[in-house]
Protein backbone atom coordinates (compact mmCIF):
# COMPACT_ATOMS: atom_id res chain seq x y z
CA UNK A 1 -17.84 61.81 -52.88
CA UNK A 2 -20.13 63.46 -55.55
CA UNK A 3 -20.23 67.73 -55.03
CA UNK A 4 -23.80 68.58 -54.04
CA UNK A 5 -25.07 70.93 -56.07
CA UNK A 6 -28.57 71.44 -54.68
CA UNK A 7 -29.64 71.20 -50.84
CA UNK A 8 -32.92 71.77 -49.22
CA UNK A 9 -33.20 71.50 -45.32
CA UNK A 10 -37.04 71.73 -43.48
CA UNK A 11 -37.95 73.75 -46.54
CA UNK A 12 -41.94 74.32 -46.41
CA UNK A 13 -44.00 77.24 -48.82
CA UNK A 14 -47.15 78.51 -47.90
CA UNK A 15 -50.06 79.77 -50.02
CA UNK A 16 -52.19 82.23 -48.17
CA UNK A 17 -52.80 82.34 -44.11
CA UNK A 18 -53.97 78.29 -44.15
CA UNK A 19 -52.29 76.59 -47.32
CA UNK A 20 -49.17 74.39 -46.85
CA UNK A 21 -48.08 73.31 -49.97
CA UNK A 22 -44.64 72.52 -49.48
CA UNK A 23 -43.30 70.71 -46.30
CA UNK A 24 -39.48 68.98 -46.75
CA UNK A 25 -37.74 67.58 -44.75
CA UNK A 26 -34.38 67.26 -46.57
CA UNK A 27 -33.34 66.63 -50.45
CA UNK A 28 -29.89 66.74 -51.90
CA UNK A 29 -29.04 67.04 -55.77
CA UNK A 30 -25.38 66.10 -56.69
CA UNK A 31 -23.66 67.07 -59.42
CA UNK A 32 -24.57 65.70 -62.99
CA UNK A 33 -27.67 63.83 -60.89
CA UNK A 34 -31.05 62.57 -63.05
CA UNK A 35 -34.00 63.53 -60.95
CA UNK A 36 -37.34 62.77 -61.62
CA UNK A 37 -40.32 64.46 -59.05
CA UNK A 38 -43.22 62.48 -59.65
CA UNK A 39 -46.72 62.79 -57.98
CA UNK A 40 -50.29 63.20 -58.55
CA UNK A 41 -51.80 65.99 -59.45
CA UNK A 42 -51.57 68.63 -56.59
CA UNK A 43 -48.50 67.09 -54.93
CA UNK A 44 -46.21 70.52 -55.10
CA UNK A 45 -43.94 68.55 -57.68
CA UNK A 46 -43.72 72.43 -59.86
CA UNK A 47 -43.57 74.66 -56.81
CA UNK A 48 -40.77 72.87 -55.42
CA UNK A 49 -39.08 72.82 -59.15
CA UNK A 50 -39.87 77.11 -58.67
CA UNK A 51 -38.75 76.95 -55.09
CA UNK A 52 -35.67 75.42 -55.95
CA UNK A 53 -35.49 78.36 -58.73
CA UNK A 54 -35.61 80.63 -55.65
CA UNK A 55 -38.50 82.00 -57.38
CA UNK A 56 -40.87 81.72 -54.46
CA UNK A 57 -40.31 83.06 -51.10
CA UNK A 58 -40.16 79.97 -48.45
CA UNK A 59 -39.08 78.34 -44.84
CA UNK A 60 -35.42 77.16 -44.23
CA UNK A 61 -32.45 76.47 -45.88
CA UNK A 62 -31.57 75.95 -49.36
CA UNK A 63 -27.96 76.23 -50.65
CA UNK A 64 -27.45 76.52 -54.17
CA UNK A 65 -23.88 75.70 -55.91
CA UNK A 66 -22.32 75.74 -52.98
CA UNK A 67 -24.30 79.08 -51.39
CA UNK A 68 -26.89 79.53 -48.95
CA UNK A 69 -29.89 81.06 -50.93
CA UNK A 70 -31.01 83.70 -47.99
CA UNK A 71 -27.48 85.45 -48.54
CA UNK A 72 -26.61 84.96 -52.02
CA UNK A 73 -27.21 87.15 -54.84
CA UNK A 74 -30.30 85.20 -56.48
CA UNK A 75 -30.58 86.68 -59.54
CA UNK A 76 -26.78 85.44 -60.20
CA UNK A 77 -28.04 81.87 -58.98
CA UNK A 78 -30.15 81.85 -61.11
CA UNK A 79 -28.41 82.42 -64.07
CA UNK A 80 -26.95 79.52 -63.50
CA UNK A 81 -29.45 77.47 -63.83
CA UNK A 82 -32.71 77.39 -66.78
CA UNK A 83 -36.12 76.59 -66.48
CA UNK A 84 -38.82 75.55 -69.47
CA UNK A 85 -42.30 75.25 -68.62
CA UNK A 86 -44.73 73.15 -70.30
CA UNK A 87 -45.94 75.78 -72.73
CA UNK A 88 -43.36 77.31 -74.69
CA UNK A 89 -43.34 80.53 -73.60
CA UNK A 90 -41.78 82.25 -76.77
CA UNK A 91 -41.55 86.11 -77.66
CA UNK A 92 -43.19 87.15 -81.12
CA UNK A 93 -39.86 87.06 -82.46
CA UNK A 94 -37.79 85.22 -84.76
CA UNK A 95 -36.54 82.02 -83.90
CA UNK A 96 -32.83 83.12 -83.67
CA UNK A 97 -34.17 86.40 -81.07
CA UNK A 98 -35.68 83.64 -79.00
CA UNK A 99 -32.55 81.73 -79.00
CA UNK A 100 -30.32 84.77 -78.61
CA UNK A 101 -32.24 86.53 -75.64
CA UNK A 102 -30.76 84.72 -72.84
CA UNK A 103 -27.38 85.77 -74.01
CA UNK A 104 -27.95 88.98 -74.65
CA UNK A 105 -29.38 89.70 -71.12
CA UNK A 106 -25.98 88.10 -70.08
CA UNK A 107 -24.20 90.41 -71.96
CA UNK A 108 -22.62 88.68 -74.33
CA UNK A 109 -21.02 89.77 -77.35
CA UNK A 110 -23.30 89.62 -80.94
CA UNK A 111 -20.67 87.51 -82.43
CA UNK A 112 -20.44 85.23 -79.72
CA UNK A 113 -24.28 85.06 -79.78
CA UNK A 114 -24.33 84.08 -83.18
CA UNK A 115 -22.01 81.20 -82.85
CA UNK A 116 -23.76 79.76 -79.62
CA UNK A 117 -26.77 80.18 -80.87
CA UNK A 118 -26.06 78.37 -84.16
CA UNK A 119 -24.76 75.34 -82.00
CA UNK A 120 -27.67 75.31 -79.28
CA UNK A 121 -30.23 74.89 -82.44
CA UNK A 122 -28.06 72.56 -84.34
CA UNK A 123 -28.27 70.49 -80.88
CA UNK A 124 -32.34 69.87 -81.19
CA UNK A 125 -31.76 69.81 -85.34
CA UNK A 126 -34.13 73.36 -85.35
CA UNK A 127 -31.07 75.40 -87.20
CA UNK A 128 -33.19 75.48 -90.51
CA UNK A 129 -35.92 77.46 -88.12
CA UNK A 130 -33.87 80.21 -87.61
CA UNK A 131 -35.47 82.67 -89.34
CA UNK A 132 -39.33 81.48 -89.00
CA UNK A 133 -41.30 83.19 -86.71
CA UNK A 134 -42.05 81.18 -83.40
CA UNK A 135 -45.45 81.85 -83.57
CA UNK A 136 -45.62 80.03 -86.50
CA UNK A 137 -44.12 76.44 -84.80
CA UNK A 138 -45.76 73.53 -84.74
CA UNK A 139 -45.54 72.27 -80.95
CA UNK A 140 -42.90 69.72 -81.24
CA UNK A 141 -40.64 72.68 -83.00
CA UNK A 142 -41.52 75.10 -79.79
CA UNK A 143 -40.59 72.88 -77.67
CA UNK A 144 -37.56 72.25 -79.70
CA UNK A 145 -36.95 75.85 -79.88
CA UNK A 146 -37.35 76.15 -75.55
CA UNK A 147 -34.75 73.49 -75.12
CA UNK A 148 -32.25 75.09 -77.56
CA UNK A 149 -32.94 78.93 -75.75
CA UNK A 150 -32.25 77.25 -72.28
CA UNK A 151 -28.94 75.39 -72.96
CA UNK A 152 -27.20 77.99 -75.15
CA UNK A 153 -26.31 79.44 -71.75
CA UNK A 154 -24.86 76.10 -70.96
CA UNK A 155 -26.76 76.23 -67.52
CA UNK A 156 -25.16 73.57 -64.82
CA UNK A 157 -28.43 73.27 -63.28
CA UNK A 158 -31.76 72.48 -65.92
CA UNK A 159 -35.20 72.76 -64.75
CA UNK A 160 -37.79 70.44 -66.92
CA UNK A 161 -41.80 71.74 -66.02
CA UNK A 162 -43.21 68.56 -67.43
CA UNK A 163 -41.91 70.38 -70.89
CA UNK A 164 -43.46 67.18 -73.29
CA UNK A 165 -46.63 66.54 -71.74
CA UNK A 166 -49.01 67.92 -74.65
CA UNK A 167 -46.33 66.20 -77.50
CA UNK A 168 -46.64 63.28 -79.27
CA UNK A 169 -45.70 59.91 -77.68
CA UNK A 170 -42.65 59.59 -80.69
CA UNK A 171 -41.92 63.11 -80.22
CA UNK A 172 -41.65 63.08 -76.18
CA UNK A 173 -39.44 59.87 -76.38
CA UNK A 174 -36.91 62.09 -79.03
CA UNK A 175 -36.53 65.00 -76.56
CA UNK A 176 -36.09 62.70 -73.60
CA UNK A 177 -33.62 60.69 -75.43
CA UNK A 178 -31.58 64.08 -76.71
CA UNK A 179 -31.91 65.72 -73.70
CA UNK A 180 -30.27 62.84 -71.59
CA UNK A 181 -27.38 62.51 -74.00
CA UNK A 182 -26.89 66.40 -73.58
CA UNK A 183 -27.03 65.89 -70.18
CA UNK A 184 -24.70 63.10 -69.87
CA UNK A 185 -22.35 65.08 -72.55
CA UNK A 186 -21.98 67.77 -70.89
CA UNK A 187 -22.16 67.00 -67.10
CA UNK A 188 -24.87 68.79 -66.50
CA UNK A 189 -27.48 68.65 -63.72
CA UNK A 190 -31.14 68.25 -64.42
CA UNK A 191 -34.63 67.73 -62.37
CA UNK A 192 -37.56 66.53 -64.82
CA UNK A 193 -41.31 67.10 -63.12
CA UNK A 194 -43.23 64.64 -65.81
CA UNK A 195 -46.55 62.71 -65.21
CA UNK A 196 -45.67 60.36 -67.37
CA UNK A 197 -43.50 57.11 -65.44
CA UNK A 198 -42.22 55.67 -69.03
CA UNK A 199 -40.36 59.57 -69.23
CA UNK A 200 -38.89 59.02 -65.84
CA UNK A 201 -37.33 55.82 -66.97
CA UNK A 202 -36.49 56.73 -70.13
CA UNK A 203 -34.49 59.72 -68.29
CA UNK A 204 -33.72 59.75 -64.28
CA UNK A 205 -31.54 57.90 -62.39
CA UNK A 206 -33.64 58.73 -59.59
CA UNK A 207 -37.33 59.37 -58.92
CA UNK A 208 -38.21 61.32 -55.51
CA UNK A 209 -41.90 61.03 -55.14
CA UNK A 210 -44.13 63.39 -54.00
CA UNK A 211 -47.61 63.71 -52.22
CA UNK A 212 -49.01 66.20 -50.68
CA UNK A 213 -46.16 68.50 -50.87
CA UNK A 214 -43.93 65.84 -49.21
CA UNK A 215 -41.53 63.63 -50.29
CA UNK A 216 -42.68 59.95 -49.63
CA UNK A 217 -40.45 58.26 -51.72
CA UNK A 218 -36.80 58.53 -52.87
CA UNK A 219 -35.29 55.55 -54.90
CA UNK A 220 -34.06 54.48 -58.35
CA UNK A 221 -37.16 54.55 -60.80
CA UNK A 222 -37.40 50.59 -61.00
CA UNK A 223 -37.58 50.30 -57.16
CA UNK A 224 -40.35 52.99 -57.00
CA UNK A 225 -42.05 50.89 -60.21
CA UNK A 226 -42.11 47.27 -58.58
CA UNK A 227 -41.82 48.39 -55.14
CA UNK A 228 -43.85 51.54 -54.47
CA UNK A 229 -43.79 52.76 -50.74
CA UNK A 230 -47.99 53.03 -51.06
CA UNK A 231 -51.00 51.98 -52.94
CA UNK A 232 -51.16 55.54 -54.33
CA UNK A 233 -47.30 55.46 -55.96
CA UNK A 234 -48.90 52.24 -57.09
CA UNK A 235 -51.72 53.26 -58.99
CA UNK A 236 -49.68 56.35 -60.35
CA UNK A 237 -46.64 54.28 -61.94
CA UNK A 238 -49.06 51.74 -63.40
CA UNK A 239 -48.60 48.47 -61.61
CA UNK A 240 -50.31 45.77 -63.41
CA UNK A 241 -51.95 43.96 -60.26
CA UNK A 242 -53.68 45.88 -56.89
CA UNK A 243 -55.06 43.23 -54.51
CA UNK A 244 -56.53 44.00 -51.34
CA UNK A 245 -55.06 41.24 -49.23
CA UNK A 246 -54.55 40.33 -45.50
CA UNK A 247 -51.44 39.71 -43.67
CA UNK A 248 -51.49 37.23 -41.03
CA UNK A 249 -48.79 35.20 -38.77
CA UNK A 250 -48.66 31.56 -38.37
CA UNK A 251 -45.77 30.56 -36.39
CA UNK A 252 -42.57 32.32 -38.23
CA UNK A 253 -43.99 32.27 -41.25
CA UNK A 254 -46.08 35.47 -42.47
CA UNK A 255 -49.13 34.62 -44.72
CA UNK A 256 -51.02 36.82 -47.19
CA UNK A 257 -54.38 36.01 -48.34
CA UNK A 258 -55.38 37.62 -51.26
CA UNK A 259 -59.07 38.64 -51.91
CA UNK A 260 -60.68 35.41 -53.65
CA UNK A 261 -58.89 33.25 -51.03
CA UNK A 262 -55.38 32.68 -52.70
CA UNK A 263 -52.82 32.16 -50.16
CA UNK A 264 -49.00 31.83 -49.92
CA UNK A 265 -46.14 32.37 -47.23
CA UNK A 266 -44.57 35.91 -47.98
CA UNK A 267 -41.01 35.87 -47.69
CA UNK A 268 -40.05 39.53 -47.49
CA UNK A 269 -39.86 42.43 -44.16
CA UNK A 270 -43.36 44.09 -43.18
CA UNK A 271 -43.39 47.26 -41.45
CA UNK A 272 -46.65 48.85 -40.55
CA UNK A 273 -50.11 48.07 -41.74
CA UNK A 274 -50.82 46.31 -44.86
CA UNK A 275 -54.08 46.32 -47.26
CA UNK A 276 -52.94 45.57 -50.80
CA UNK A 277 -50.51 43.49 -52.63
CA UNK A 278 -48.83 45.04 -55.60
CA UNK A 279 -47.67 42.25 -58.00
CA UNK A 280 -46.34 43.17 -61.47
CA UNK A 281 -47.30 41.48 -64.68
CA UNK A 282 -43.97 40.55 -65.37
CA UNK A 283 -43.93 38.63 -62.14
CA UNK A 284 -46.85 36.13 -63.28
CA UNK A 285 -45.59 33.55 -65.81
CA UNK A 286 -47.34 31.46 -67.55
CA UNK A 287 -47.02 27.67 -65.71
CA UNK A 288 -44.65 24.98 -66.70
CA UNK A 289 -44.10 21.43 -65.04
CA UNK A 290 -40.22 22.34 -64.41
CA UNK A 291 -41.62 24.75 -61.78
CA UNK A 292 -43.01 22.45 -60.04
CA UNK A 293 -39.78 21.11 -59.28
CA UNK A 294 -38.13 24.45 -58.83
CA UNK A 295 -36.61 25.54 -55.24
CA UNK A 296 -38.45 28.31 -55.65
CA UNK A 297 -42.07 27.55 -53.75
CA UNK A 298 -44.36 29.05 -57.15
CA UNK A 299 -47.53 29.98 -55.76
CA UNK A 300 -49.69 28.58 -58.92
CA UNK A 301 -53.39 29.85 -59.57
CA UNK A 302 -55.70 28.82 -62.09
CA UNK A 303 -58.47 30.84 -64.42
CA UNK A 304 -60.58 31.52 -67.46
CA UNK A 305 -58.93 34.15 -69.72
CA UNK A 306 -61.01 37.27 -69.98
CA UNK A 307 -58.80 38.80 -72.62
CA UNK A 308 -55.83 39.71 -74.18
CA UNK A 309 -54.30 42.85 -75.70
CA UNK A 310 -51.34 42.80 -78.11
CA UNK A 311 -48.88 45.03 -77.50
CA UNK A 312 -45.20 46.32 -78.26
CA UNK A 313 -42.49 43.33 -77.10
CA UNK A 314 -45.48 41.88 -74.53
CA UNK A 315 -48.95 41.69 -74.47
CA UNK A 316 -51.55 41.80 -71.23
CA UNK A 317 -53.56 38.58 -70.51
CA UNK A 318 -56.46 38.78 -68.08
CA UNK A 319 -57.30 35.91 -66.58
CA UNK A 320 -59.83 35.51 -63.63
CA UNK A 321 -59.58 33.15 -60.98
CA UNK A 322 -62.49 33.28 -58.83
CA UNK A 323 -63.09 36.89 -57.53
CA UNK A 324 -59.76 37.87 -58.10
CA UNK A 325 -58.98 39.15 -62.03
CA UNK A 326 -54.95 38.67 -62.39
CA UNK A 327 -52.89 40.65 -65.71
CA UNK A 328 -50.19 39.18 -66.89
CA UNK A 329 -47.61 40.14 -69.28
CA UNK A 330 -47.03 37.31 -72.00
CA UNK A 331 -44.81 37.59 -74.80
CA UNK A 332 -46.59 39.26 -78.44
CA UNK A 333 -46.42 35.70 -80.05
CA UNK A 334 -48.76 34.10 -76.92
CA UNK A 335 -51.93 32.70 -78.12
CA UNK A 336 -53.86 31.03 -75.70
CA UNK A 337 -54.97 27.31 -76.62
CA UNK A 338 -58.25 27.21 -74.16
CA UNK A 339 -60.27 29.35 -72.53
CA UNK A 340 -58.39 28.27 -69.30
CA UNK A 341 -55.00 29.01 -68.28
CA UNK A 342 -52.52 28.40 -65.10
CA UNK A 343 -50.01 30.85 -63.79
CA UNK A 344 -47.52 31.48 -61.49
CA UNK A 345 -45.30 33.65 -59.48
CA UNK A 346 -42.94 33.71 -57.09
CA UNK A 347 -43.89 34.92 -53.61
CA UNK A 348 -40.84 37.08 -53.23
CA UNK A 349 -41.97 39.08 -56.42
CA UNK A 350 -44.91 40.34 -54.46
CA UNK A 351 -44.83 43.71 -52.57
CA UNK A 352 -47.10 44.43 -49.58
CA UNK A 353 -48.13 47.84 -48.81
C-alpha cells in the first residue's frame, strides 16, 4: 500500500465571522501522487493548496509526512515542501540569488549552493540566465526561474498555484511536460491548481474537483472529462454536447428524451434527479450502413450542418437536427458532401446528470 503523504480530515477555513470557504470532508495524497484541484472560479481550489501549506489557520486534522500539523513544528513541514504562485514572485536580484535563497535560509554551505543551484537551472535549460537580473525576464523565463528556485531544495511535496496561466499555450505545455518528468524522476509529490482541463491531462493522474469549497468530485481526469458528477464540472472541462433532457421509465427500460424530441433507451445506473445529458463529440460518429447491423442499438439522428471548424488531429461539425444543435468531432480531412448529414452514437456513451 502506497505511504500517504498528505491527509486532511473535516478540515473547514473560515474568512471573517460568516465566510466558509473551506468545508472537507476527507482527502488523502500518497506518495509520488499527480493531483489536479480543479474548480470554478471561487471554489477554494488556492486556499486549500495554502491550507495544506499550513499557511492558514483552520478546523481539524491534517497530518503532514507522517505528522499531525497541530503538534508539529510547521515551519520544518514546510520546508519540506515548495510552493510557486502564479506570478513569479522574484527578489531584485540576480538570477543565481533567486535560485540560491532557499538554500541559504536552509543553511547550506556556498559551495554546495553553487552546485545545486547550477543543476536546478540546468533542469528548466535557464543556466545561461544566471547572471541576468530577474527583473529583466521575459515571463516564460520567470516562471522558468520559480520552478528551478523551488526544486533545488528537492522538496518531496510541490505546490503548483496555477503557475502557467498567463504563458503561452506552447510555453505552458513545455513546463507541464518538464515538470511531470521531474516529478516522475524523482518521486516526488505534486498538487497542480490550473483552470485549464488540457493541463490537468497533460499532468495529473487524478483530478479532485472542487465547488464551493467542497470536494464534489474525485476521479482520474478522463472520468471527470466524459463523466462529470454535474452540469457545472461539465461546462468547466469543456464537454462538447449539454442537452437538457428527461428521464422517464417504461417497463425496465429507462428512456431519455432529449430536447427536440430524440429518444433512446439509456443503458447505464441513475441516481438522483436528472436535467441534462452530457454527450462528448467523440461519441457522435458520422453514420455508416455497417451500424445498422451492429449489436450495438446506434441511436441515429439526422441534420443540416451549420458549420465546421478545422482543427489539430479533429475538427468540430455542427449539425442541427430540429431544435437540438449536436457537435461532433470528425477527423481534419472530413469534408462534408451536402448540406445534410446523419450521425450516430451509442446510448451507453451518454452521461446523465
Amino acid at each position: 500500500m502506497n505511504e500517504i503523504l498528505l491527509a486532511l480530515e473535516s478540515v473547514t477555513f473560515d474568512r471573517g465571522a460568516r465566510k466558509r470557504v473551506l468545508d472537507i470532508d476527507r482527502l488523502t495524497v500518497t506518495r509520488g501522487e499527480l493531483v489536479a484541484l480543479v474548480g470554478p472560479n471561487g471554489a477554494g481550489k488556492s486556499t486549500l493548496l495554502q491550507v495544506m501549506n499550513l499557511l492558514h489557520p483552520h478546523r481539524g486534522a491534517i497530518s503532514l509526512f507522517g505528522q499531525d500539523a497541530r503538534r508539529a513544528d510547521k515551519t520544518a513541514l514546510r520546508r519540506r515542501c515548495a510552493m510557486l504562485f502564479q506570478d513569479a514572485l522574484l527578489l531584485d536580484d540576480t538570477v543565481f540569488a533567486n535560485v540560491a535563497w532557499p538554500l541559504r535560509i536552509r543553511g547550506w554551505a556556498p559551495r554546495d549552493i553553487a552546485a545545486r543551484v547550477r543543476r536546478a537551472l540546468a533542469d528548466f535549460r535557464c543556466d545561461h540566465l544566471a547572471e541576468r537580473r530577474a527583473r529583466s525576464l521575459s515571463g516564460g523565463e520567470a516562471q522558468r526561474v520559480s520552478l528551478a528556485r523551488a526544486l533545488a531544495v528537492d522538496p518531496e511535496l510541490l505546490l503548483l498555484d496555477e503557475p502557467f496561466s498567463a504563458l503561452d499555450p506552447a510555453t505552458r505545455n513545455e513546463l507541464v511536460g518538464e515538470i511531470r518528468h521531474l516529478a516522475e524522476t524523482r518521486g516526488m509529490t505534486v498538487i497542480l491548481v490550473s483552470h485549464s482541463f488540457t493541463d490537468v491531462l497533460h499532468f495529473a493522474e487524478r483530478a479532485v474537483v472542487m465547488e464551493a469549497g467542497r470536494i464534489v468530485q474525485d476521479d482520474r481526469p478522463e472520468t471527470v472529462l466524459r463523466r462529470p458528477a454535474n452540469e457545472q464540472i461539465a461546462r468547466l472541462v469543456g464537454m462538447d454536447n449539454i442537452i437538457p433532457c428527461r428521464l422517464d421509465s417504461e417497463g425496465e427500460n429507462a428512456v431519455v428524451t432529449l430536447a427536440g424530441g430524440l429518444r433512446f433507451s439509456y443503458p447505464g445506473a441513475v441516481s438522483g434527479p436528472v436535467s441534462v445529458c452530457c454527450l462528448p463529440g467523440d461519441a457522435l460518429q458520422l453514420w455508416d450502413d455497417r451500424l445498422a447491423d451492429a449489436p450495438v442499438p446506434w441511436v441515429a439522428v439526422e441534420g443540416r450542418v451549420q458549420r465546421l471548424l478545422p482543427g489539430i488531429g479533429a475538427g468540430k461539425l455542427f449539425v442541427r437536427a430540429g431544435d437540438l444543435t449536436l457537435c461532433a468531432r470528425v477527423p481534419r480531412t472530413f469534408s462534408p458532401d451536402s448540406e445534410n448529414v446523419r450521425l450516430a452514437f451509442d446510448p451507453a456513451d451518454a452521461h446523465l446528470v
